[in-house]
C-alpha atoms as a PDB file:
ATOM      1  CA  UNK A   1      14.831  -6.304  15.031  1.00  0.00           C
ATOM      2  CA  UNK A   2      12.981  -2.985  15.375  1.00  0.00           C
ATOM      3  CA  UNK A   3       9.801  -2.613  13.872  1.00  0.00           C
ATOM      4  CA  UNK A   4       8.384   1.074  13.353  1.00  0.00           C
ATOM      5  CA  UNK A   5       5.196   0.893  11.960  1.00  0.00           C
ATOM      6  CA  UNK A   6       4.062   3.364   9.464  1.00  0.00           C
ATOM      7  CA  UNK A   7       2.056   5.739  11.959  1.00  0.00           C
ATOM      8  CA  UNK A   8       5.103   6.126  13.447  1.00  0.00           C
ATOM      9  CA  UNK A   9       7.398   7.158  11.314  1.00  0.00           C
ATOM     10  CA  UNK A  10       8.860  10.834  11.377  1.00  0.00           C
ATOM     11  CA  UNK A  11       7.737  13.089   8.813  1.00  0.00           C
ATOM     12  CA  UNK A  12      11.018  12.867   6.912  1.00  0.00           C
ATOM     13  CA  UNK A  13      12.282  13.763   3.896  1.00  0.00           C
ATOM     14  CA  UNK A  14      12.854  10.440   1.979  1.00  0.00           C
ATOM     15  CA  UNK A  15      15.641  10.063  -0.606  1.00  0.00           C
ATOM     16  CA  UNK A  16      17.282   7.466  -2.586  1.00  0.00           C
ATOM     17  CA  UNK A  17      20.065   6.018  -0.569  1.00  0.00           C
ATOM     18  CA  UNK A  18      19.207   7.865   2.693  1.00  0.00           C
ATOM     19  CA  UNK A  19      17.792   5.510   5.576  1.00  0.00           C
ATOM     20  CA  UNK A  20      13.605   5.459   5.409  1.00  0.00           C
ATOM     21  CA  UNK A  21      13.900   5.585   9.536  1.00  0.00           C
ATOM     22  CA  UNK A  22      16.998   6.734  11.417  1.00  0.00           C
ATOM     23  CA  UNK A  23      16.467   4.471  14.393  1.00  0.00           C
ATOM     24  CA  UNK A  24      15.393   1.088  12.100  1.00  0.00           C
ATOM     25  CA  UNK A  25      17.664  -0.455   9.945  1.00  0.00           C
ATOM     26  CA  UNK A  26      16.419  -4.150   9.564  1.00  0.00           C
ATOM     27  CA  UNK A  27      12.481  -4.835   8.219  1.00  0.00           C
ATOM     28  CA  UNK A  28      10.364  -7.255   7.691  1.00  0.00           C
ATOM     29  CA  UNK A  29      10.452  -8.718   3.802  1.00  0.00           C
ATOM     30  CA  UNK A  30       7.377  -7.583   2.094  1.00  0.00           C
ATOM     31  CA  UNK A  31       4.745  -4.630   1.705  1.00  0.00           C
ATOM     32  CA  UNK A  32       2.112  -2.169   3.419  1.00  0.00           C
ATOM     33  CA  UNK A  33      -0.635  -0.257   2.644  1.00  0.00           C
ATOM     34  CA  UNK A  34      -1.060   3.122   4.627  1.00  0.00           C
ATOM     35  CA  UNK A  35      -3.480   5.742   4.521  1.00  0.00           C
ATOM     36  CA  UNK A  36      -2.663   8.331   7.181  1.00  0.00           C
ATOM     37  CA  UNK A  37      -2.913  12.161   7.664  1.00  0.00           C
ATOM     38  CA  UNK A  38      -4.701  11.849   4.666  1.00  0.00           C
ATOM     39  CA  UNK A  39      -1.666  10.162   2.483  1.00  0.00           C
ATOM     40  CA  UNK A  40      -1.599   6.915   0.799  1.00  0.00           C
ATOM     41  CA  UNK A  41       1.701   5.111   0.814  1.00  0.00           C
ATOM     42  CA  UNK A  42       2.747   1.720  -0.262  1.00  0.00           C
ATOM     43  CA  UNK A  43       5.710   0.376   1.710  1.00  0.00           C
ATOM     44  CA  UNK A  44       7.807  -2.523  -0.479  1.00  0.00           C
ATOM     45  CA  UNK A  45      10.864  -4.296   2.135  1.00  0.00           C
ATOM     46  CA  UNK A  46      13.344  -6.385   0.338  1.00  0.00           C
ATOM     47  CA  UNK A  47      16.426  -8.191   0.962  1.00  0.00           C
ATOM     48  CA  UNK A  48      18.856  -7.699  -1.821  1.00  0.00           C
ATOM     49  CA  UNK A  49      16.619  -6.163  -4.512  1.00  0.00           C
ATOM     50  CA  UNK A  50      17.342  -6.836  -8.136  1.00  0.00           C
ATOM     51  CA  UNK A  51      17.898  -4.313 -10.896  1.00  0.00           C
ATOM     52  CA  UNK A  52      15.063  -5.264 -12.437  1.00  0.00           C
ATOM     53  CA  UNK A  53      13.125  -5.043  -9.022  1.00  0.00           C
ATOM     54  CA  UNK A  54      14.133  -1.758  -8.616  1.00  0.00           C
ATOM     55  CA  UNK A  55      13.551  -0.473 -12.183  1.00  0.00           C
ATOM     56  CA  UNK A  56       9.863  -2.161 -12.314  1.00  0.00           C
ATOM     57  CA  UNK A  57       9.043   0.492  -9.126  1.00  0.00           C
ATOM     58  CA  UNK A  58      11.232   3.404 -10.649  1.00  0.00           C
ATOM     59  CA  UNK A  59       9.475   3.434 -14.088  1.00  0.00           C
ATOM     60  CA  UNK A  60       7.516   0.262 -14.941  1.00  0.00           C
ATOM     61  CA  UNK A  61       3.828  -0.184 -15.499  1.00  0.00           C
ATOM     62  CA  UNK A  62       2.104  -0.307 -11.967  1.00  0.00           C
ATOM     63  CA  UNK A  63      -1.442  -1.967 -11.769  1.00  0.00           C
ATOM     64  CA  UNK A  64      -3.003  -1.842  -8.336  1.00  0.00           C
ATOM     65  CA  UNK A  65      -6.669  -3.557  -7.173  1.00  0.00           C
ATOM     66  CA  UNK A  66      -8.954  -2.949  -4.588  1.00  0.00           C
ATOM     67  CA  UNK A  67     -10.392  -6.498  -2.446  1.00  0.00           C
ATOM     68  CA  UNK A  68     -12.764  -5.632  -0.214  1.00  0.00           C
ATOM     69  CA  UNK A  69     -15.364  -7.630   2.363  1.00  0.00           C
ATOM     70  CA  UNK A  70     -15.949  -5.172   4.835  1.00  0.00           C
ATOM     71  CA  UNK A  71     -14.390  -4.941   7.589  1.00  0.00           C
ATOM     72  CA  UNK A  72     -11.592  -6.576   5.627  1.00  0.00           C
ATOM     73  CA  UNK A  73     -10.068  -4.925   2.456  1.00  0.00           C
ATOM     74  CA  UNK A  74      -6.708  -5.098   0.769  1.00  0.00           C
ATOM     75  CA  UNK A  75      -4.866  -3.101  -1.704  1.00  0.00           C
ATOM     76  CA  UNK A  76      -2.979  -5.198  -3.937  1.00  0.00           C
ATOM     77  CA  UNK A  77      -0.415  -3.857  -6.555  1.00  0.00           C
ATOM     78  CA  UNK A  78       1.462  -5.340  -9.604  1.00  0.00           C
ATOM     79  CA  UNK A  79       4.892  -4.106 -10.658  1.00  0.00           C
ATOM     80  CA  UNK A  80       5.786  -4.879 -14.232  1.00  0.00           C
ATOM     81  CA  UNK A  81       9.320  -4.906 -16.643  1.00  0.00           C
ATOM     82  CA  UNK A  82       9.223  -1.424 -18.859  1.00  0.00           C
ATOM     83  CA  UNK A  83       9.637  -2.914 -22.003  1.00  0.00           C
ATOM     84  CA  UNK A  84       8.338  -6.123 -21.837  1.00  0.00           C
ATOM     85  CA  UNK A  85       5.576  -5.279 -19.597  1.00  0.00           C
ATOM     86  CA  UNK A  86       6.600  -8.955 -18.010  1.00  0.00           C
ATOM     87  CA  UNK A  87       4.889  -9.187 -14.209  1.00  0.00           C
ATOM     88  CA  UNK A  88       8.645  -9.065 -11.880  1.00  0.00           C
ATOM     89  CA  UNK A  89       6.419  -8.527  -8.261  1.00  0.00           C
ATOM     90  CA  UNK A  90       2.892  -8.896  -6.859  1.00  0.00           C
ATOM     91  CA  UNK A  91       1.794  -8.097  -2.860  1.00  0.00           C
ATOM     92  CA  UNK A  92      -1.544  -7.891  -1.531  1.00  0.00           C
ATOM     93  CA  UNK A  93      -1.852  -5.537   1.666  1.00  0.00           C
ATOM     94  CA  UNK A  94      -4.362  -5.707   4.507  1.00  0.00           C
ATOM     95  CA  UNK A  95      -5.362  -1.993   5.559  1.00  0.00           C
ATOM     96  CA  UNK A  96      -7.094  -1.084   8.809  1.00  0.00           C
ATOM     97  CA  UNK A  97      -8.174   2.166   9.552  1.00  0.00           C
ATOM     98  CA  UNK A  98      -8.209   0.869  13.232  1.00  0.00           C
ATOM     99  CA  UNK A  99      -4.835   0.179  13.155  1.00  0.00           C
ATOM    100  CA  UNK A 100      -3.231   3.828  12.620  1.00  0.00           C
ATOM    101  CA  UNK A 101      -2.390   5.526  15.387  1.00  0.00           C
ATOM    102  CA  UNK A 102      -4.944   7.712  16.997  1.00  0.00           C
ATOM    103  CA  UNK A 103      -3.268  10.988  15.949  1.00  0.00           C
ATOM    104  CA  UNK A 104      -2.744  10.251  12.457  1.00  0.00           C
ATOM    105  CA  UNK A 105      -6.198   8.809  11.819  1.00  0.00           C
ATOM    106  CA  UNK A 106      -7.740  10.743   9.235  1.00  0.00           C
ATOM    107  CA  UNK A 107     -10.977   9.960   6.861  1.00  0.00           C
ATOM    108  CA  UNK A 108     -10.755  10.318   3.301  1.00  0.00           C
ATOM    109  CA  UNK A 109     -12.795  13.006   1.948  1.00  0.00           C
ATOM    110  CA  UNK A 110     -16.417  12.285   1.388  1.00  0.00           C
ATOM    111  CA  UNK A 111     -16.683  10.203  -2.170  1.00  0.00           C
ATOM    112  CA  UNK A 112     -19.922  11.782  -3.057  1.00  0.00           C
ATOM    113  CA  UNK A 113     -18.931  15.263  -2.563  1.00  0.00           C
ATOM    114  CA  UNK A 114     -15.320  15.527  -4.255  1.00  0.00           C
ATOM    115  CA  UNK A 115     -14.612  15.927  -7.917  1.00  0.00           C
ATOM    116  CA  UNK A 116     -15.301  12.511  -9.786  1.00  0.00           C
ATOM    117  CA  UNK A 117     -12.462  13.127 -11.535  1.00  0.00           C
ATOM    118  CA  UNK A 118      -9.744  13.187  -8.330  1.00  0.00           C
ATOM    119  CA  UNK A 119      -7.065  11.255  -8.313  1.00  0.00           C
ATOM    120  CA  UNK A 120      -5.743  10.366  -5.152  1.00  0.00           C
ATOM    121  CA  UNK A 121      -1.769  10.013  -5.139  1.00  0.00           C
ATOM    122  CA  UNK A 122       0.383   7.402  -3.628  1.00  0.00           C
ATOM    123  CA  UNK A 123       3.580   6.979  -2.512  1.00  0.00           C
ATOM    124  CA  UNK A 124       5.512   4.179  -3.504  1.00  0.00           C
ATOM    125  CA  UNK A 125       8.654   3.434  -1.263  1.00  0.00           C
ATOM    126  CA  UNK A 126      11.115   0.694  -2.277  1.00  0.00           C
ATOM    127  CA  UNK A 127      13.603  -0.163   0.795  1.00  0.00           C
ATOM    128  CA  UNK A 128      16.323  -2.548   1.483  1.00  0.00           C
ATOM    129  CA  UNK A 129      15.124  -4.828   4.272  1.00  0.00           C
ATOM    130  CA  UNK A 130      18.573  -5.569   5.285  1.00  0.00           C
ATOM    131  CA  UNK A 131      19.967  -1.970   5.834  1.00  0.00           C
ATOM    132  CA  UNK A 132      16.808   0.437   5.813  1.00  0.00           C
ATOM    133  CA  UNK A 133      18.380   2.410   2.820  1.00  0.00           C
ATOM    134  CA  UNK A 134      15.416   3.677   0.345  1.00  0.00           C
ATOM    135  CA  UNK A 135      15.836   2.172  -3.395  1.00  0.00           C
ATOM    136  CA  UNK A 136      13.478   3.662  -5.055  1.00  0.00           C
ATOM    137  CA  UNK A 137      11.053   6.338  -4.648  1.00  0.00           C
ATOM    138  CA  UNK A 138       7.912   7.185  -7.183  1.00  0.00           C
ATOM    139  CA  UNK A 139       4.725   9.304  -6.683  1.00  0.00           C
ATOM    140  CA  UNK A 140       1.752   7.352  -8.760  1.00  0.00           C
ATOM    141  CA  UNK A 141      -1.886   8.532  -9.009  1.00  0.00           C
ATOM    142  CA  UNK A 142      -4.770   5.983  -8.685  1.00  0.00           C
ATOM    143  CA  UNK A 143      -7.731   6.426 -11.432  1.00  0.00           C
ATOM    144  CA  UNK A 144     -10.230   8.497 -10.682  1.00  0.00           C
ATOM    145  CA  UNK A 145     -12.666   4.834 -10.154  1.00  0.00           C
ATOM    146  CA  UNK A 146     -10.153   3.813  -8.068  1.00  0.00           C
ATOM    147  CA  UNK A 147     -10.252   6.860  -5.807  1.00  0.00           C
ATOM    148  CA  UNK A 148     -13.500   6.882  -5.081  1.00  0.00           C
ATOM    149  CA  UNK A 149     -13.704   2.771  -4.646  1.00  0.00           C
ATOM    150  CA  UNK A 150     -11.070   3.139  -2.202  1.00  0.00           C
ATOM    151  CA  UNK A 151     -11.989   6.129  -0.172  1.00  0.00           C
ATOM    152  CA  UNK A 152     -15.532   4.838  -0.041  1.00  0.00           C
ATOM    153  CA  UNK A 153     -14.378   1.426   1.355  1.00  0.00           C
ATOM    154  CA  UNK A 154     -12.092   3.670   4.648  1.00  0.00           C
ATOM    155  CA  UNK A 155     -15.331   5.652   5.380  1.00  0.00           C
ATOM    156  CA  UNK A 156     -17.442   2.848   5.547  1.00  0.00           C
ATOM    157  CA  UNK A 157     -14.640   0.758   7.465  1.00  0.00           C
ATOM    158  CA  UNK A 158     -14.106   3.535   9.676  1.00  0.00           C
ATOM    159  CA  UNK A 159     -17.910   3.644  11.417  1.00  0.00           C
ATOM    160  CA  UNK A 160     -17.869  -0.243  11.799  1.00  0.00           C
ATOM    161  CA  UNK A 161     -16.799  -1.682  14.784  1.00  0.00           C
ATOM    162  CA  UNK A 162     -13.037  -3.328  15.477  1.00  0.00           C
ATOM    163  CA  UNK A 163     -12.214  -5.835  17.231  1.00  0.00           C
ATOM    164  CA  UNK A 164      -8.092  -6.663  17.188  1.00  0.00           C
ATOM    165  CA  UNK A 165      -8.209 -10.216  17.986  1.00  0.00           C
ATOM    166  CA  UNK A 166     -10.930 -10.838  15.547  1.00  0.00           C
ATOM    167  CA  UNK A 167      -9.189  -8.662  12.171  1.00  0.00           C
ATOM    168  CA  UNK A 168      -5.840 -10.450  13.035  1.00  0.00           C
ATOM    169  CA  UNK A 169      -8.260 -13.825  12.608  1.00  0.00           C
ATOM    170  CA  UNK A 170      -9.945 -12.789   9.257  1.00  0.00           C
ATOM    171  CA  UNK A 171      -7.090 -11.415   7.817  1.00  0.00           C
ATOM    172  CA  UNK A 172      -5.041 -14.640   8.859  1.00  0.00           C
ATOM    173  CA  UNK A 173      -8.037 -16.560   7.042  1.00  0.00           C
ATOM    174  CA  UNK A 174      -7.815 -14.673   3.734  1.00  0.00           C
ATOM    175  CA  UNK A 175      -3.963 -14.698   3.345  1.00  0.00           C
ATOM    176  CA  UNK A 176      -4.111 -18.835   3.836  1.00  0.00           C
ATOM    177  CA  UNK A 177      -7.084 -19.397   1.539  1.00  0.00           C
ATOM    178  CA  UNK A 178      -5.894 -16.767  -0.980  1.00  0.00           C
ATOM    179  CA  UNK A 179      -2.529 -15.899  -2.519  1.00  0.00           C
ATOM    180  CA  UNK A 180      -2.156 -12.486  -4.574  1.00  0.00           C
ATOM    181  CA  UNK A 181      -2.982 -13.775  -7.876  1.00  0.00           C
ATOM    182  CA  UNK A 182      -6.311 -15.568  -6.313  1.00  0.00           C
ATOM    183  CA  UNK A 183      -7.078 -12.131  -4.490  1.00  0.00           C
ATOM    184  CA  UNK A 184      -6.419  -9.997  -7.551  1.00  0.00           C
ATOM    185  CA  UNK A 185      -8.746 -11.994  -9.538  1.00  0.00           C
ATOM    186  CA  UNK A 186     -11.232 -10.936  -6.470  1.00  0.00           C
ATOM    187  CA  UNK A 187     -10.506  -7.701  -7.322  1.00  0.00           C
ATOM    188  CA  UNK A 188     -13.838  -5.049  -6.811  1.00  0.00           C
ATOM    189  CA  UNK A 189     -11.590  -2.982  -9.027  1.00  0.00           C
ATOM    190  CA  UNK A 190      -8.738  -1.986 -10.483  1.00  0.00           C
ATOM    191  CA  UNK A 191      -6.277   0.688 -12.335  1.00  0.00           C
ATOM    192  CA  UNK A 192      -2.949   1.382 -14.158  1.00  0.00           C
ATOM    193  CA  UNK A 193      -1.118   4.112 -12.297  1.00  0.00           C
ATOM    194  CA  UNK A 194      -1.694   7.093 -14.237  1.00  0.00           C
ATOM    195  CA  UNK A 195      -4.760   6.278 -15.777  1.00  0.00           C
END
């Protein structure tokens, strides 16, 4: 099974029912994070995706949180049913700065000097881990509080030191003592898409 990670990926156009990678057609079940080049984009894989699955991305209520110990930090989101605002999926998301490729490594613009009211936007990608065919595509906007929270926690990840061996460890750690409902109660903050 090929596994392109995000830094890699051709700059594409993405559209519904059109392959997310030409060359990778089986993923991994579950979700990234990914800020690089200066885009955020959250990365859902799933094996036969329900209606309702795909729906909840496409135009349901979208809450997303912000866990952070530094070095560590994840971005969790929450997809919810339209109408009955029911929870249908949950991830949590490590993010490394470290991690992205050299040449798409890029630092979020200063927190202190942009407009507090910025919003940054991210890319939400639903894809069918099976075949690599996009489901669902939607462009959200974090909060402006969110933005800021979020940005701040890359720059100040980016001058600390890395260590592979020793992020795989932590973020092992956190994943078996927490599960995504424990973590989003951890939350430093949070938002509604949009708001």
């Amino acid at each position: 099974m090929a596994q392109i990670p995000p830094s890699q990926r051709p700059y594409t156009l993405l559209a519904v029912g059109k392959p997310y990678h030409p060359d990778c057609r089986v993923w991994p079940e579950g979700a990234d994070y990914n800020f690089r080049d200066g885009a955020h984009e959250l990365r859902v894989f799933l094996p036969r995706a329900s209606k309702e699955e795909i729906a909840s991305v496409e135009e349901g209520p979208i809450e997303f949180g912000l866990w952070c110990d530094l070095p560590d930090l994840f971005v969790l989101s929450r997809f919810h049913d339209k109408r009955s605002r029911q929870l249908v999926m949950s991830f949590d998301c490590p993010y490394s700065w470290h991690r992205v490729a050299p040449e798409n490594r890029t630092q979020p613009p200063a927190w202190e000097e942009v407009n507090p009211a910025l919003r940054a936007v991210v890319n939400v990608v639903l894809i069918d881990a099976t075949s690599g065919i996009v489901l669902a595509l939607r462009m959200c906007t974090y909060s402006p509080e969110f933005t800021r929270a979020l940005h701040r926690a890359i720059a100040e990840q980016v001058a600390m030191p890395y260590d592979k061996i020793t992020h795989e460890r932590r973020i092992d750690d956190i994943t078996q003592r927490f599960n995504s409902e424990q973590l989003w109660d951890r939350c430093i903050i949070r938002c509604h898409s949009g708001e």
